[in-house]
N, C-alpha and C. Protein backbone atom coordinates (compact mmCIF):
# COMPACT_ATOMS: atom_id res chain seq x y z
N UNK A 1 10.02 58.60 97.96
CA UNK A 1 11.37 58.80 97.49
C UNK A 1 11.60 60.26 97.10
N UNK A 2 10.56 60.58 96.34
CA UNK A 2 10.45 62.32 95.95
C UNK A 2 10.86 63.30 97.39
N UNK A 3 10.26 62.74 98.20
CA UNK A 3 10.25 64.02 99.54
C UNK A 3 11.72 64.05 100.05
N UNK A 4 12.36 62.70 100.32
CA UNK A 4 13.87 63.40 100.96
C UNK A 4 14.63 63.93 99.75
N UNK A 5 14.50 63.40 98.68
CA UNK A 5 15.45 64.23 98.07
C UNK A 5 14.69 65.80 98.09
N UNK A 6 13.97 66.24 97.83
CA UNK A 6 13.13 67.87 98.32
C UNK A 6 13.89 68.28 100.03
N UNK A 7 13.88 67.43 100.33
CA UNK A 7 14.15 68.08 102.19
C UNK A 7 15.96 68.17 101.70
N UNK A 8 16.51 67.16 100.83
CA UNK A 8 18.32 67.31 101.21
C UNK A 8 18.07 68.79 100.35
N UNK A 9 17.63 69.05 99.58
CA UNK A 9 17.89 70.40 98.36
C UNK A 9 17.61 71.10 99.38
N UNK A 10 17.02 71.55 100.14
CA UNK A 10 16.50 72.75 100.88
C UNK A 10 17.46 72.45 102.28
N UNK A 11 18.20 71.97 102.46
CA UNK A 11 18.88 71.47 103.69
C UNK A 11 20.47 71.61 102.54
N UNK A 12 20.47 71.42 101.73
CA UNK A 12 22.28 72.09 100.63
C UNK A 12 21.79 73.65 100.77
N UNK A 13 21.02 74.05 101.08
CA UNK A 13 21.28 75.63 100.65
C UNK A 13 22.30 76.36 101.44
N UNK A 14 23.13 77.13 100.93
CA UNK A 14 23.91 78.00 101.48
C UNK A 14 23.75 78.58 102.67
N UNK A 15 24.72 78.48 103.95
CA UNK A 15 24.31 78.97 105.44
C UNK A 15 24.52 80.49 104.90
N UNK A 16 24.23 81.81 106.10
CA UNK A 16 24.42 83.35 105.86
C UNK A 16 25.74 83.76 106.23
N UNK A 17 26.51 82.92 106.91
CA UNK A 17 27.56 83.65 107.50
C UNK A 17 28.64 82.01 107.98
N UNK A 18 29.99 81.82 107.60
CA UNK A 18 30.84 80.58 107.68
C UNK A 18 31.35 80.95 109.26
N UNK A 19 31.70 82.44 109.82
CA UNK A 19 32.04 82.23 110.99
C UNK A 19 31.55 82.41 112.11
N UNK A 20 32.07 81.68 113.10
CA UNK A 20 31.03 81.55 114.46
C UNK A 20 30.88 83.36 114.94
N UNK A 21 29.43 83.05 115.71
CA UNK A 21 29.59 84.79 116.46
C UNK A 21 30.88 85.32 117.23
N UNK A 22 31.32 84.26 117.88
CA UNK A 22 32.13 84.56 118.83
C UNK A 22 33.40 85.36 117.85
N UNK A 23 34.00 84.29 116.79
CA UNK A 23 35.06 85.18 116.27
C UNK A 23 34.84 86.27 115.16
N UNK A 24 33.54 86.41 114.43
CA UNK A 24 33.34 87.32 114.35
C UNK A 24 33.04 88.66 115.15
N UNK A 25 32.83 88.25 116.48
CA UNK A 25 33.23 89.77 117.34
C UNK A 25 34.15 89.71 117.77
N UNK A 26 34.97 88.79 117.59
CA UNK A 26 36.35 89.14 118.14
C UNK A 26 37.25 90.51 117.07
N UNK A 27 37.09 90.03 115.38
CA UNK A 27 37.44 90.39 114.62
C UNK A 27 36.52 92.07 114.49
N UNK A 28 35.53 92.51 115.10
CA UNK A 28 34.84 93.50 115.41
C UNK A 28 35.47 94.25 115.74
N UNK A 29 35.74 93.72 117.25
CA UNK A 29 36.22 94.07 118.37
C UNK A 29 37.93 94.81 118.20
N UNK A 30 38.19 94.04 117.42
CA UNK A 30 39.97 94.36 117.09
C UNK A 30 39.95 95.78 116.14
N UNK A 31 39.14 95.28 115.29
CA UNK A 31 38.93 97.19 114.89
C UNK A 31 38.26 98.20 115.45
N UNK A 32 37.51 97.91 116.20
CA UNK A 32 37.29 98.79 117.08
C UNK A 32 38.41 99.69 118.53
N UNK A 33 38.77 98.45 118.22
CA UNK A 33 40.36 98.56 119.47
C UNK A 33 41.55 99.35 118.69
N UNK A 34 41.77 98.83 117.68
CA UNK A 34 42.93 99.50 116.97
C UNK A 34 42.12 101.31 116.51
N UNK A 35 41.10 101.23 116.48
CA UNK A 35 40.47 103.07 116.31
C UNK A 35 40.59 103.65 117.36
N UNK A 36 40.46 102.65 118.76
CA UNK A 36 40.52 103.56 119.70
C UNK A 36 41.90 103.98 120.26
N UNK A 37 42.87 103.22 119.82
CA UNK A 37 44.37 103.52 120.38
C UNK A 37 45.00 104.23 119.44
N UNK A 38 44.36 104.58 117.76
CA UNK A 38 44.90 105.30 117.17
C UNK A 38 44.31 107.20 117.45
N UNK A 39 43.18 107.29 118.33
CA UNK A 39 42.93 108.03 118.94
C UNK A 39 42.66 108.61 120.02
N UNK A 40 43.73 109.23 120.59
CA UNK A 40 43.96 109.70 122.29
C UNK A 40 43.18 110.06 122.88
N UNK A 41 42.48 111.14 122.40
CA UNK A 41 40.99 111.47 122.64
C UNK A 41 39.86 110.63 123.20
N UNK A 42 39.47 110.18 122.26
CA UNK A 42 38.61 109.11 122.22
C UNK A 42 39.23 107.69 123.37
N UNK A 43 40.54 107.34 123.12
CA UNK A 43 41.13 106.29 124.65
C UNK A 43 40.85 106.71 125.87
N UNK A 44 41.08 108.38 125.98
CA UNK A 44 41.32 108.70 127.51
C UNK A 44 39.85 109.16 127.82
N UNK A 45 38.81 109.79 126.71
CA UNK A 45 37.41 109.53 127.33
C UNK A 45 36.80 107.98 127.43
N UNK A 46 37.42 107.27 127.11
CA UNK A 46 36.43 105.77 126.58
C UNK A 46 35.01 105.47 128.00
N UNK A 47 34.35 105.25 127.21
CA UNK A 47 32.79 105.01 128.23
C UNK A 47 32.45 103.80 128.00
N UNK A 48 32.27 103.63 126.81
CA UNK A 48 32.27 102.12 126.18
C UNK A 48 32.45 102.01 125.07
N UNK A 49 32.26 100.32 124.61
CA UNK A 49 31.77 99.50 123.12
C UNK A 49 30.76 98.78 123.18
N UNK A 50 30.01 99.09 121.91
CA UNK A 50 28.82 98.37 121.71
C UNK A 50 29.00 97.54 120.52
N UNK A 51 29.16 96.20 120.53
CA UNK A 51 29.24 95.62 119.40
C UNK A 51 27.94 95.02 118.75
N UNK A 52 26.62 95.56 118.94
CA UNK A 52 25.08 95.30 118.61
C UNK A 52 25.29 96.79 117.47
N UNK A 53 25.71 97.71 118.25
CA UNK A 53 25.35 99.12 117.35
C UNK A 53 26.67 99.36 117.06
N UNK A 54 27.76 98.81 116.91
CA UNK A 54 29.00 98.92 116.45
C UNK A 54 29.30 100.39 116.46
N UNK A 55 29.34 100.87 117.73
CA UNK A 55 29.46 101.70 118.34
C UNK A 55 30.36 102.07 119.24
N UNK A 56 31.45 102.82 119.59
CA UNK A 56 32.20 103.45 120.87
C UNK A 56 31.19 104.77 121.47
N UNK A 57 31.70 104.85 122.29
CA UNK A 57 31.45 106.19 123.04
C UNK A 57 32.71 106.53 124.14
N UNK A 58 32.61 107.83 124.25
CA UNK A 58 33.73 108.32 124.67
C UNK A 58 33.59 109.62 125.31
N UNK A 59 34.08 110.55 125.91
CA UNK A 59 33.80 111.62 126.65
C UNK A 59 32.28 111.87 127.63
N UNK A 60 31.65 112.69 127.78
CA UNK A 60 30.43 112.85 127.78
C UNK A 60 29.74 112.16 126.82
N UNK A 61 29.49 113.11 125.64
CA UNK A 61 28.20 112.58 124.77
C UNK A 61 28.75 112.24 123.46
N UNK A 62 29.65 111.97 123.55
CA UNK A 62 30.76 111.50 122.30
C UNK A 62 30.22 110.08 121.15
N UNK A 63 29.94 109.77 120.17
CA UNK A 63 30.22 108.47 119.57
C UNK A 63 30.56 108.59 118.10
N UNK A 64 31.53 107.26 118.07
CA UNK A 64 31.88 106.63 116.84
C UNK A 64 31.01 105.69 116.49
N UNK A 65 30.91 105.83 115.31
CA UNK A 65 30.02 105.07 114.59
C UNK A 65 30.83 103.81 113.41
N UNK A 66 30.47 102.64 113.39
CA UNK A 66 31.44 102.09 112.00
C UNK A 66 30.04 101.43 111.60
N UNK A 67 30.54 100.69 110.14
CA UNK A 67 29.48 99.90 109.94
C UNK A 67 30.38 98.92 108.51
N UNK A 68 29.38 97.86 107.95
CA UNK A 68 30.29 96.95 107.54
C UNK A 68 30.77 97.92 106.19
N UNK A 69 31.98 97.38 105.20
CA UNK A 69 32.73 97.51 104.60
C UNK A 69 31.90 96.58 103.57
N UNK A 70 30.52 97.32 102.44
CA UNK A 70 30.25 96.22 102.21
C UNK A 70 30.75 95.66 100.39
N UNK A 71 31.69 94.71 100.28
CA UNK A 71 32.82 94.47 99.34
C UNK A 71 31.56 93.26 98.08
N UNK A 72 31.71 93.43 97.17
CA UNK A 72 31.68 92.24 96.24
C UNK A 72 31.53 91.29 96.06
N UNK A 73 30.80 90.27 96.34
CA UNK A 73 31.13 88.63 96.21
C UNK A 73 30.35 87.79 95.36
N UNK A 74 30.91 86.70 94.99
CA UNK A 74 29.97 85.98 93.91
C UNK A 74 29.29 85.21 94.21
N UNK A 75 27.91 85.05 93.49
CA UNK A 75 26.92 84.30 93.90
C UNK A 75 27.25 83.26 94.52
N UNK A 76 26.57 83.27 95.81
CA UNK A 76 26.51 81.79 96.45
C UNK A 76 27.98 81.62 97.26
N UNK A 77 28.26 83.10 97.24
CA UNK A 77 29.53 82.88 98.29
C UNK A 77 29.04 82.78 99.78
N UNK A 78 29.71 82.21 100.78
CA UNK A 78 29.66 82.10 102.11
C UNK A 78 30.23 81.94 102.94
N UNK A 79 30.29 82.97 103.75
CA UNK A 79 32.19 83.24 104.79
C UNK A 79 31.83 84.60 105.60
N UNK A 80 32.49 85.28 106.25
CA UNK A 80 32.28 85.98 107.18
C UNK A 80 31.75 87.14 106.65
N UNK A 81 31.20 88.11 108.02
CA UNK A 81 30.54 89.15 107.06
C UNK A 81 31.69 90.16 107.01
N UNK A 82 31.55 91.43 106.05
CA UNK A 82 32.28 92.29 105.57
C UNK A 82 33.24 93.04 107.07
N UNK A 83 33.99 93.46 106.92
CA UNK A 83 34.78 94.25 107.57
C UNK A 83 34.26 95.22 108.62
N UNK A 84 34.31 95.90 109.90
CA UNK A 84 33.74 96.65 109.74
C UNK A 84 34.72 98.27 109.12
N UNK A 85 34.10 99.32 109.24
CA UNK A 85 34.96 100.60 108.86
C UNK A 85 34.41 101.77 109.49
N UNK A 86 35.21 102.76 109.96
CA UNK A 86 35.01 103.92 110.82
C UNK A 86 34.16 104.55 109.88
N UNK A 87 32.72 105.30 110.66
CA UNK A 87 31.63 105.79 109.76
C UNK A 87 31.85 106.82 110.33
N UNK A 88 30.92 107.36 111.35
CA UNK A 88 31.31 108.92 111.55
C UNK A 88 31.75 109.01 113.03
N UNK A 89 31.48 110.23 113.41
CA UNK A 89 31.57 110.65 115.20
C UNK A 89 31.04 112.00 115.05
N UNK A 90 30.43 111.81 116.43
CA UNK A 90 29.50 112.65 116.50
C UNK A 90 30.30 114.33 117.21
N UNK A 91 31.45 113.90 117.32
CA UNK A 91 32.43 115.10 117.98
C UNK A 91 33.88 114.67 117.65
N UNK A 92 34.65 115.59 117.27
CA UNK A 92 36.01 115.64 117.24
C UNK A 92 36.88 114.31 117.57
N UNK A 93 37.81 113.92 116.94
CA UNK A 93 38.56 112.84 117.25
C UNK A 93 39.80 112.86 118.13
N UNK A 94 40.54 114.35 117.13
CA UNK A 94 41.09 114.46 118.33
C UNK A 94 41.84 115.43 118.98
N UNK A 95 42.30 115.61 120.08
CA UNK A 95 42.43 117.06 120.33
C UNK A 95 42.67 118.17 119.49
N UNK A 96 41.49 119.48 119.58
CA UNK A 96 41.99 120.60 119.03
C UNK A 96 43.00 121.70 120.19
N UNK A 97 43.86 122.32 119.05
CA UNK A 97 44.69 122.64 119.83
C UNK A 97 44.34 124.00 119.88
């Protein structure tokens, strides 16, 4: 009788993340999209997105970098992970004149 109740306690523990992969890269993906159309530069070189290294690249040897937005939460919270947010680039954003 002791052991399933031991297996349900360890089987209630809190999952790491409430949303599926898929729409969490969707929600990636959309900020990554809205950085790249807020910069001309960076649209008209685009090379790619990497959503493993949450990464663009752009021109030649160009990249943006983001990473999560990481916010506050209270113990034992569980839901999607943080935001992401524009970190650096490794060259100019956008045209110098």
């Amino acid at each position: 009788m002791k052991i399933p109740a031991v297996l349900l306690l360890f089987l209630a523990l809190p999952a790491q993340a409430a949303l599926p992969p898929q729409y969490q890269n969707r929600r990636d993906l959309e900020v990554m999209l809205t950085f790249i159309q807020q910069h001309p530069r960076v649209e008209a070189g685009l090379n790619g997105i990497d959503l493993d290294a949450y990464t663009v690249r752009y021109e030649r040897e160009c990249i943006a970098s983001f990473m999560r937005d990481v916010q506050p939460k209270p113990q034992g919270w569980v839901g999607p992970l943080d935001p992401l947010i524009f970190k650096e680039s490794t060259c100019a954003l956008d045209y110098v004149p």
